[in-house]
PDB file of N, CA and C in Angstrom:
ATOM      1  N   UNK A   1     -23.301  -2.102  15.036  1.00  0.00           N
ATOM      2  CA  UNK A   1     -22.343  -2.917  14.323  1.00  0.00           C
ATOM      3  C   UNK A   1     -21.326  -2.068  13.570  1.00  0.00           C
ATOM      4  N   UNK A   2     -21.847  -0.675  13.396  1.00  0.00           N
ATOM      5  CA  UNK A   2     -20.961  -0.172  12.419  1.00  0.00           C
ATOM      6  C   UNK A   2     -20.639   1.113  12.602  1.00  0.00           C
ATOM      7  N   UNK A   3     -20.672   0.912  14.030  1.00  0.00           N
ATOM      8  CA  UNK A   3     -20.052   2.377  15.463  1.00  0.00           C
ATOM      9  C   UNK A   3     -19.005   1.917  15.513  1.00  0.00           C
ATOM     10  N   UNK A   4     -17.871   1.232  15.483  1.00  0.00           N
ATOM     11  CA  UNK A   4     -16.608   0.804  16.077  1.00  0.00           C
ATOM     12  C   UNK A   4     -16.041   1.588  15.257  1.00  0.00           C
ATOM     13  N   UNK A   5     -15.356   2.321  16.240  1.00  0.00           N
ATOM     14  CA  UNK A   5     -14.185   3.455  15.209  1.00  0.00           C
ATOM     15  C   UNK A   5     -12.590   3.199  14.616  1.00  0.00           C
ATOM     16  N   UNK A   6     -12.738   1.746  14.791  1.00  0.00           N
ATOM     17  CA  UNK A   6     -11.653   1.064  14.369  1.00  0.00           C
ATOM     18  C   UNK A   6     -11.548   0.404  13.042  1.00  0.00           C
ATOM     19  N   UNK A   7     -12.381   0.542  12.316  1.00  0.00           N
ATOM     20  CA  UNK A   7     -12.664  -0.771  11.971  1.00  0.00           C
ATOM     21  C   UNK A   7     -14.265  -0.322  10.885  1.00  0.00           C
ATOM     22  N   UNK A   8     -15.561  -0.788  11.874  1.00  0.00           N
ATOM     23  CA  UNK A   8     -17.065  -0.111  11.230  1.00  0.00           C
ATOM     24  C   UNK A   8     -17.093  -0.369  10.019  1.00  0.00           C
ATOM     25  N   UNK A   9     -17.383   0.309   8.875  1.00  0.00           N
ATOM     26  CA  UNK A   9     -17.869  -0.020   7.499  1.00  0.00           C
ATOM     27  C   UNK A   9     -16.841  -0.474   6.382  1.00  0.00           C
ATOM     28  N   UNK A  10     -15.384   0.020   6.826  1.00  0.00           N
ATOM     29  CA  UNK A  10     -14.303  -0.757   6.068  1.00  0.00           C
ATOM     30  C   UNK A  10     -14.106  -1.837   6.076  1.00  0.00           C
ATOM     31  N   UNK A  11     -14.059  -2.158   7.893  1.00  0.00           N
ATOM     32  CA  UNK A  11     -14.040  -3.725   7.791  1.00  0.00           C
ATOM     33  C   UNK A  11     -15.247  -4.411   7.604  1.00  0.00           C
ATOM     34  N   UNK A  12     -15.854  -4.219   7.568  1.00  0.00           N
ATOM     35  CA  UNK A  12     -17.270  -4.567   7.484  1.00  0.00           C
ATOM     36  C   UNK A  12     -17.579  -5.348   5.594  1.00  0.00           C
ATOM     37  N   UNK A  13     -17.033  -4.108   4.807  1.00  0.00           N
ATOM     38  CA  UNK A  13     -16.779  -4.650   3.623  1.00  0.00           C
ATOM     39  C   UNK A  13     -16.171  -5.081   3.718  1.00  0.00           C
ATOM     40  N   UNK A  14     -14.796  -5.430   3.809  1.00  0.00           N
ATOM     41  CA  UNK A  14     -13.645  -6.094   3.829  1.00  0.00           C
ATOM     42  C   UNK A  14     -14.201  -7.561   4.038  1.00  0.00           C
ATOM     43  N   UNK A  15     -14.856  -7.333   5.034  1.00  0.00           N
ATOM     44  CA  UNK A  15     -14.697  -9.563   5.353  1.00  0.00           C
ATOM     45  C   UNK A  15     -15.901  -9.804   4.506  1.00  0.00           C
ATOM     46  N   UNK A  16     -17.006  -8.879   4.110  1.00  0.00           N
ATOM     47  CA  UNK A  16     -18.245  -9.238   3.113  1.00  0.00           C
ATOM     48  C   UNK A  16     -17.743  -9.375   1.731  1.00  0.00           C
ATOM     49  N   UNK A  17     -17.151  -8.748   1.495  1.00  0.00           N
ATOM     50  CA  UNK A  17     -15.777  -9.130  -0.016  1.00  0.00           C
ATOM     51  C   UNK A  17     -15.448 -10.098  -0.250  1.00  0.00           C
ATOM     52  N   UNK A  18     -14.478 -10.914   0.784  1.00  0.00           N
ATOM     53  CA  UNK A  18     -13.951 -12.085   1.174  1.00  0.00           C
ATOM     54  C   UNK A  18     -14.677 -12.823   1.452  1.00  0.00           C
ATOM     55  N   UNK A  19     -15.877 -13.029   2.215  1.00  0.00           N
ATOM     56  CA  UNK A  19     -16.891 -14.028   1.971  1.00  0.00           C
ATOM     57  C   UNK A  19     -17.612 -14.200   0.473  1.00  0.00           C
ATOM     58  N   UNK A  20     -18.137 -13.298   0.367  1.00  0.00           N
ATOM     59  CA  UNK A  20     -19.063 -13.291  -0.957  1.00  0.00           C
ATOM     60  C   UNK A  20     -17.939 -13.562  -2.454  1.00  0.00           C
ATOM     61  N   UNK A  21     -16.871 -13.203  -2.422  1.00  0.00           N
ATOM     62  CA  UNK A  21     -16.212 -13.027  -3.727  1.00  0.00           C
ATOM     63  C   UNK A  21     -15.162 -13.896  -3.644  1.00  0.00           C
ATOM     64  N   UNK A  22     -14.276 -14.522  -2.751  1.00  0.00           N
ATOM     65  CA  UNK A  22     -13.604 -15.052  -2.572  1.00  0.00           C
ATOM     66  C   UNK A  22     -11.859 -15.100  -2.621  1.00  0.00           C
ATOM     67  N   UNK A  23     -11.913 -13.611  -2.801  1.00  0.00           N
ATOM     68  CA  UNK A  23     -10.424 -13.162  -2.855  1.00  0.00           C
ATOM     69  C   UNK A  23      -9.310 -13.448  -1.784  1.00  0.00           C
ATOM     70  N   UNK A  24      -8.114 -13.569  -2.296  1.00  0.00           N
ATOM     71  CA  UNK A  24      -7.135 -13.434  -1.010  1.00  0.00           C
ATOM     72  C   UNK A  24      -7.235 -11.810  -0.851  1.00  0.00           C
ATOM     73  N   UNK A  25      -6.789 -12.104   1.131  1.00  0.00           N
ATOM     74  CA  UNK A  25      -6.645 -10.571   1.760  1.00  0.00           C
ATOM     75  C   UNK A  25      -6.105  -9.491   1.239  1.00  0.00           C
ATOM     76  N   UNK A  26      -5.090  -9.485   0.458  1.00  0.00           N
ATOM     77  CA  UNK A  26      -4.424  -8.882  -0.507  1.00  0.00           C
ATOM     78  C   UNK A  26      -4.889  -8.432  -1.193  1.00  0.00           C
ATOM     79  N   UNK A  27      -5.581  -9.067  -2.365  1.00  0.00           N
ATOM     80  CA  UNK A  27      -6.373  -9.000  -3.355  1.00  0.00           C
ATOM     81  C   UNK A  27      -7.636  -8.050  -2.637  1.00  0.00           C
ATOM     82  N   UNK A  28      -8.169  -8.265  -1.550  1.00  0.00           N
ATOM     83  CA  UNK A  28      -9.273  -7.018  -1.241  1.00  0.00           C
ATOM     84  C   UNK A  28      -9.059  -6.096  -0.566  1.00  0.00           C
ATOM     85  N   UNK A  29      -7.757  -6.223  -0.394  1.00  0.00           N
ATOM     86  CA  UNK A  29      -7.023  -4.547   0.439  1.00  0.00           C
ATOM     87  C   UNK A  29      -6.920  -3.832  -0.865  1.00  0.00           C
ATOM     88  N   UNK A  30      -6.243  -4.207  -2.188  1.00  0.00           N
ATOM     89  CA  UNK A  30      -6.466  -3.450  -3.094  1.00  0.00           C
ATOM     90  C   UNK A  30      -7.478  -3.304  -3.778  1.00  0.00           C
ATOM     91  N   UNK A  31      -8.282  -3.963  -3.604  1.00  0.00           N
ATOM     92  CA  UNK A  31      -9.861  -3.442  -3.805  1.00  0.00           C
ATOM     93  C   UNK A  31     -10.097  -1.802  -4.588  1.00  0.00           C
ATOM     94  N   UNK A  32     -10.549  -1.271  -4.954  1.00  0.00           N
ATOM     95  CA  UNK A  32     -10.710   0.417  -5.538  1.00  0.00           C
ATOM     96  C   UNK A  32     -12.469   0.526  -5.730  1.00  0.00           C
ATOM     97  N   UNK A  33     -12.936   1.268  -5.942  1.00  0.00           N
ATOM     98  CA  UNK A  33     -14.112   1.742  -6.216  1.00  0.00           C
ATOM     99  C   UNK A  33     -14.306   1.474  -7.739  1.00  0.00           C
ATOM    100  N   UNK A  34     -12.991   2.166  -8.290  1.00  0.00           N
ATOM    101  CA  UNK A  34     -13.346   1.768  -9.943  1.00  0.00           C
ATOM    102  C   UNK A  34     -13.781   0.017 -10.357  1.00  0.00           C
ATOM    103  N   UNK A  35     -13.224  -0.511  -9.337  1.00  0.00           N
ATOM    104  CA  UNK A  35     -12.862  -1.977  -9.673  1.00  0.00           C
ATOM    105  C   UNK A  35     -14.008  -2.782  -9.224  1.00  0.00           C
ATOM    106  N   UNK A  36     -15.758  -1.846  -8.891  1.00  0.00           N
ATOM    107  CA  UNK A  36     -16.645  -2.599  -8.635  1.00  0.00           C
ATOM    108  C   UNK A  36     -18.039  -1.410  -9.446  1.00  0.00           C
ATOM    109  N   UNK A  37     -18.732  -2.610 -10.485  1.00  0.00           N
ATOM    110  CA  UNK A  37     -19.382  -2.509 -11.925  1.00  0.00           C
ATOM    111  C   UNK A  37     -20.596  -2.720 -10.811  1.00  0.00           C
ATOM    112  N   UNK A  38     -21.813  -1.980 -10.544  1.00  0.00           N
ATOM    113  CA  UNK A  38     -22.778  -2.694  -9.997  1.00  0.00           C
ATOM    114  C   UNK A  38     -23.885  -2.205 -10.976  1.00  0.00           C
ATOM    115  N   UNK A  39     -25.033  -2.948 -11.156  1.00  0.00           N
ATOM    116  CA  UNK A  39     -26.008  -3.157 -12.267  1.00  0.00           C
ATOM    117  C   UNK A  39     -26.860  -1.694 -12.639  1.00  0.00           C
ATOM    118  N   UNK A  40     -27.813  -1.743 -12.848  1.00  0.00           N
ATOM    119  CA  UNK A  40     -28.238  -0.603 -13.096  1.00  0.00           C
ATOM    120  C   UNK A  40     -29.581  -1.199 -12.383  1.00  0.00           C
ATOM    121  N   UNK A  41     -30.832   0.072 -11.916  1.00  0.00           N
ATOM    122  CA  UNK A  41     -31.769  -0.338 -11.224  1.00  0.00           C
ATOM    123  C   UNK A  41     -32.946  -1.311 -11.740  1.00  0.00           C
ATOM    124  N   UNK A  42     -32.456  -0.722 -13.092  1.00  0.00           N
ATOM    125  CA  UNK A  42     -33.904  -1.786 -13.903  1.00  0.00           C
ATOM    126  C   UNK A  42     -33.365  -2.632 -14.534  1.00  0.00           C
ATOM    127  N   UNK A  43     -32.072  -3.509 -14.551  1.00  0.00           N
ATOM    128  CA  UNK A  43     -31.457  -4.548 -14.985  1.00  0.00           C
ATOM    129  C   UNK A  43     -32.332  -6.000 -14.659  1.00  0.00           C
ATOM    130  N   UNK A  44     -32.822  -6.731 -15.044  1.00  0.00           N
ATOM    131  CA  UNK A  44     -33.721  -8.032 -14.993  1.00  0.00           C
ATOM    132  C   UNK A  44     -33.088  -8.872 -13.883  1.00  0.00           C
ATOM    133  N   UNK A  45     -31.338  -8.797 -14.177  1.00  0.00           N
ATOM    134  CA  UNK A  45     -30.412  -9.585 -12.924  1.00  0.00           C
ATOM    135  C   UNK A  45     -29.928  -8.633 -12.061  1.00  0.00           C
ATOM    136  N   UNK A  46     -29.495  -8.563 -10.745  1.00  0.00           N
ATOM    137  CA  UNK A  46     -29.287  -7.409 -10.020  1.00  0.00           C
ATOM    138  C   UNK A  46     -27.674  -8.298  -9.584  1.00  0.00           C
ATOM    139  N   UNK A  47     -26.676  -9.059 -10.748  1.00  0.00           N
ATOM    140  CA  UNK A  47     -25.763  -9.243 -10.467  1.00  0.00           C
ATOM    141  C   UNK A  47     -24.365  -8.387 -10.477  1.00  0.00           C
ATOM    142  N   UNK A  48     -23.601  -8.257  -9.766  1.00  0.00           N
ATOM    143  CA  UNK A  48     -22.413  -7.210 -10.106  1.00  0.00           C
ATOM    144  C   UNK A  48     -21.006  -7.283 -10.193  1.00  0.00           C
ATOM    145  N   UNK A  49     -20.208  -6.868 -10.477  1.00  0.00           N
ATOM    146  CA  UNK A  49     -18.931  -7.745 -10.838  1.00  0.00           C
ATOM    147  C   UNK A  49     -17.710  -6.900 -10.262  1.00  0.00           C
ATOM    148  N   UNK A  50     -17.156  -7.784  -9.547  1.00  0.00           N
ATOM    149  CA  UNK A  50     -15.564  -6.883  -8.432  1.00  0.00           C
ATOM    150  C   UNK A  50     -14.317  -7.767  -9.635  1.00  0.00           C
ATOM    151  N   UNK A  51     -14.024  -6.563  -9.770  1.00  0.00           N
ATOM    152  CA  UNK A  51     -12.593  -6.678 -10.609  1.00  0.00           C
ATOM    153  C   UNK A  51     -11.526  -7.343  -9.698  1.00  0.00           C
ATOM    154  N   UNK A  52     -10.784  -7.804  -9.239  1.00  0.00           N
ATOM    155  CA  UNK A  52      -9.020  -7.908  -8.725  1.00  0.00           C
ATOM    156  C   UNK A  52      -8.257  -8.278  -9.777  1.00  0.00           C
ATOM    157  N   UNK A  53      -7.293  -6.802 -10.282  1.00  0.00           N
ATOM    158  CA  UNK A  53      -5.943  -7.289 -10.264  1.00  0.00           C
ATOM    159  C   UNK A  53      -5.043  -7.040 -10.222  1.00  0.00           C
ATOM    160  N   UNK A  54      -5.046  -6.542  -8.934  1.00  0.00           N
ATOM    161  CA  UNK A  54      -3.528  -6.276  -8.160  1.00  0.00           C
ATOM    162  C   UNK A  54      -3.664  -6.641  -6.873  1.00  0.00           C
ATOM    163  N   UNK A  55      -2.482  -7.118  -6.444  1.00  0.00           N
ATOM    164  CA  UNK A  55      -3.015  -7.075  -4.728  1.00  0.00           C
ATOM    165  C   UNK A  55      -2.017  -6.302  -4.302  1.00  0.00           C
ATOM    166  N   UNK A  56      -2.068  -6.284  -2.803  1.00  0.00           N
ATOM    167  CA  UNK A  56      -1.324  -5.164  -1.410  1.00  0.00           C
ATOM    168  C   UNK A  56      -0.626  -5.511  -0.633  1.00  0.00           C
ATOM    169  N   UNK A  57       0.272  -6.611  -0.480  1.00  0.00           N
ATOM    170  CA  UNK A  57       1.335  -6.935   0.178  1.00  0.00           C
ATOM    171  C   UNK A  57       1.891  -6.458   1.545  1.00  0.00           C
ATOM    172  N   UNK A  58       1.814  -6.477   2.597  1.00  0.00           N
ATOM    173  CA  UNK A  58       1.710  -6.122   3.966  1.00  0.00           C
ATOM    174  C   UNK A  58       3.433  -6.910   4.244  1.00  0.00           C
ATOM    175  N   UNK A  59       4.529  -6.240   4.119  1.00  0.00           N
ATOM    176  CA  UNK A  59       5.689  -6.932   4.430  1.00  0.00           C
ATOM    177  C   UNK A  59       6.700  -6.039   5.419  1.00  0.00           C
ATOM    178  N   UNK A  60       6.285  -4.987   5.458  1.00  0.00           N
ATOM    179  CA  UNK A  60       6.738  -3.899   6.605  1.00  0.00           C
ATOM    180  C   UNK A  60       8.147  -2.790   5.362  1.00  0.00           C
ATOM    181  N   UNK A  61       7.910  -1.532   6.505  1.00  0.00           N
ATOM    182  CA  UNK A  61       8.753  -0.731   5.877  1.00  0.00           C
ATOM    183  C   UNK A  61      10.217  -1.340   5.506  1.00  0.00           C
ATOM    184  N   UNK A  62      10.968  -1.868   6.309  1.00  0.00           N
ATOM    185  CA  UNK A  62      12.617  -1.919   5.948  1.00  0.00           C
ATOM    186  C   UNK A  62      12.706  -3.106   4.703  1.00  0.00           C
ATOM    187  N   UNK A  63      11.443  -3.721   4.031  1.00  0.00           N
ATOM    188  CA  UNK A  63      11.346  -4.393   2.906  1.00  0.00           C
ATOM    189  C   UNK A  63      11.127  -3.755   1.674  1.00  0.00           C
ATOM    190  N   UNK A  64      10.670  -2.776   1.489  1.00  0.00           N
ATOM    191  CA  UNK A  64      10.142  -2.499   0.737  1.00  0.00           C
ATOM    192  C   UNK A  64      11.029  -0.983   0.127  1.00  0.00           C
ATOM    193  N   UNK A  65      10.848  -0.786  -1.043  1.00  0.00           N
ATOM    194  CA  UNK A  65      12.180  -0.050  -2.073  1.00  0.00           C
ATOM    195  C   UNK A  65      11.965   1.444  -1.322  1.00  0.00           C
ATOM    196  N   UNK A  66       9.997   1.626  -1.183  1.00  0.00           N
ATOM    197  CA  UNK A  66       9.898   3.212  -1.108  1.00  0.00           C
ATOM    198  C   UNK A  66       9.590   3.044   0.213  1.00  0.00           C
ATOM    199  N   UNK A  67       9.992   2.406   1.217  1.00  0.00           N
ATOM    200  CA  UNK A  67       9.667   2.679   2.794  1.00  0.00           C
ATOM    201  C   UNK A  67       7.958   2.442   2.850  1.00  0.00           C
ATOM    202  N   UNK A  68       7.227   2.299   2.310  1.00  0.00           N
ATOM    203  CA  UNK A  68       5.903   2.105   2.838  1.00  0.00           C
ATOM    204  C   UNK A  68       5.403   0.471   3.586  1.00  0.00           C
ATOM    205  N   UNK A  69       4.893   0.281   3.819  1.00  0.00           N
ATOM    206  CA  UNK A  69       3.962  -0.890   4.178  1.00  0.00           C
ATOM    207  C   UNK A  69       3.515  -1.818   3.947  1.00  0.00           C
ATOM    208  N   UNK A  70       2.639  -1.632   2.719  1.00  0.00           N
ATOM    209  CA  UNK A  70       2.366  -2.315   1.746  1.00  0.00           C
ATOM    210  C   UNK A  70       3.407  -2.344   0.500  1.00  0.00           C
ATOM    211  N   UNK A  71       3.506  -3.102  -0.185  1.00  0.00           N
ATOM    212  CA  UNK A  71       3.501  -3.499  -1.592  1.00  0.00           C
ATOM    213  C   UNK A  71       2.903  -3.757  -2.517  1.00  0.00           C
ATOM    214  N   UNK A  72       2.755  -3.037  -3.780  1.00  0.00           N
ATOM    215  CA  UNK A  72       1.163  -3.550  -5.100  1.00  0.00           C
ATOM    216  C   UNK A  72       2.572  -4.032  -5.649  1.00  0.00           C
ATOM    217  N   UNK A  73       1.658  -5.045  -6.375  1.00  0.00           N
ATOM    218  CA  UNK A  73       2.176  -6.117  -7.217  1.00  0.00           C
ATOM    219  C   UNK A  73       1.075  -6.672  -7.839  1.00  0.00           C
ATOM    220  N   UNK A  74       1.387  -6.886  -8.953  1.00  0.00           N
ATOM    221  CA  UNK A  74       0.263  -7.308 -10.040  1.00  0.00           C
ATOM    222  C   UNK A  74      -0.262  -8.721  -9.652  1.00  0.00           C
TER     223      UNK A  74
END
């Protein structure tokens, strides 16, 4: 499941994000590492908390000020 060299464990989180948390696509392309709190091992609840707030805007280069791809926007 997580041999596809396209794709494998990024996307893999990616749509488990979006199922489980309920973000727009945007919102979990900017996703970060800092932006996910997970519990500690001996915590009583083993609940954890994904930050969003910014998302990533996919509108193509000739839109965008610095030529890139994306867009962050708060």
């Amino acid at each position: 499941m997580h041999a596809r060299p396209r794709g494998g464990r990024k996307l893999h989180a990616f749509f488990r994000t979006m199922y489980y948390a309920g973000p727009r696509p945007e919102e979990a392309v900017a996703r970060d590492v800092l932006d996910v709190r997970l519990p500690e091992g001996s915590a009583p609840d083993q609940w954890g908390e994904l930050l969003f707030h910014m998302a990533r805007h996919e509108v193509g280069k000739q839109w965008t000020d610095t030529g890139e791809v994306h867009e962050k926007r708060g």
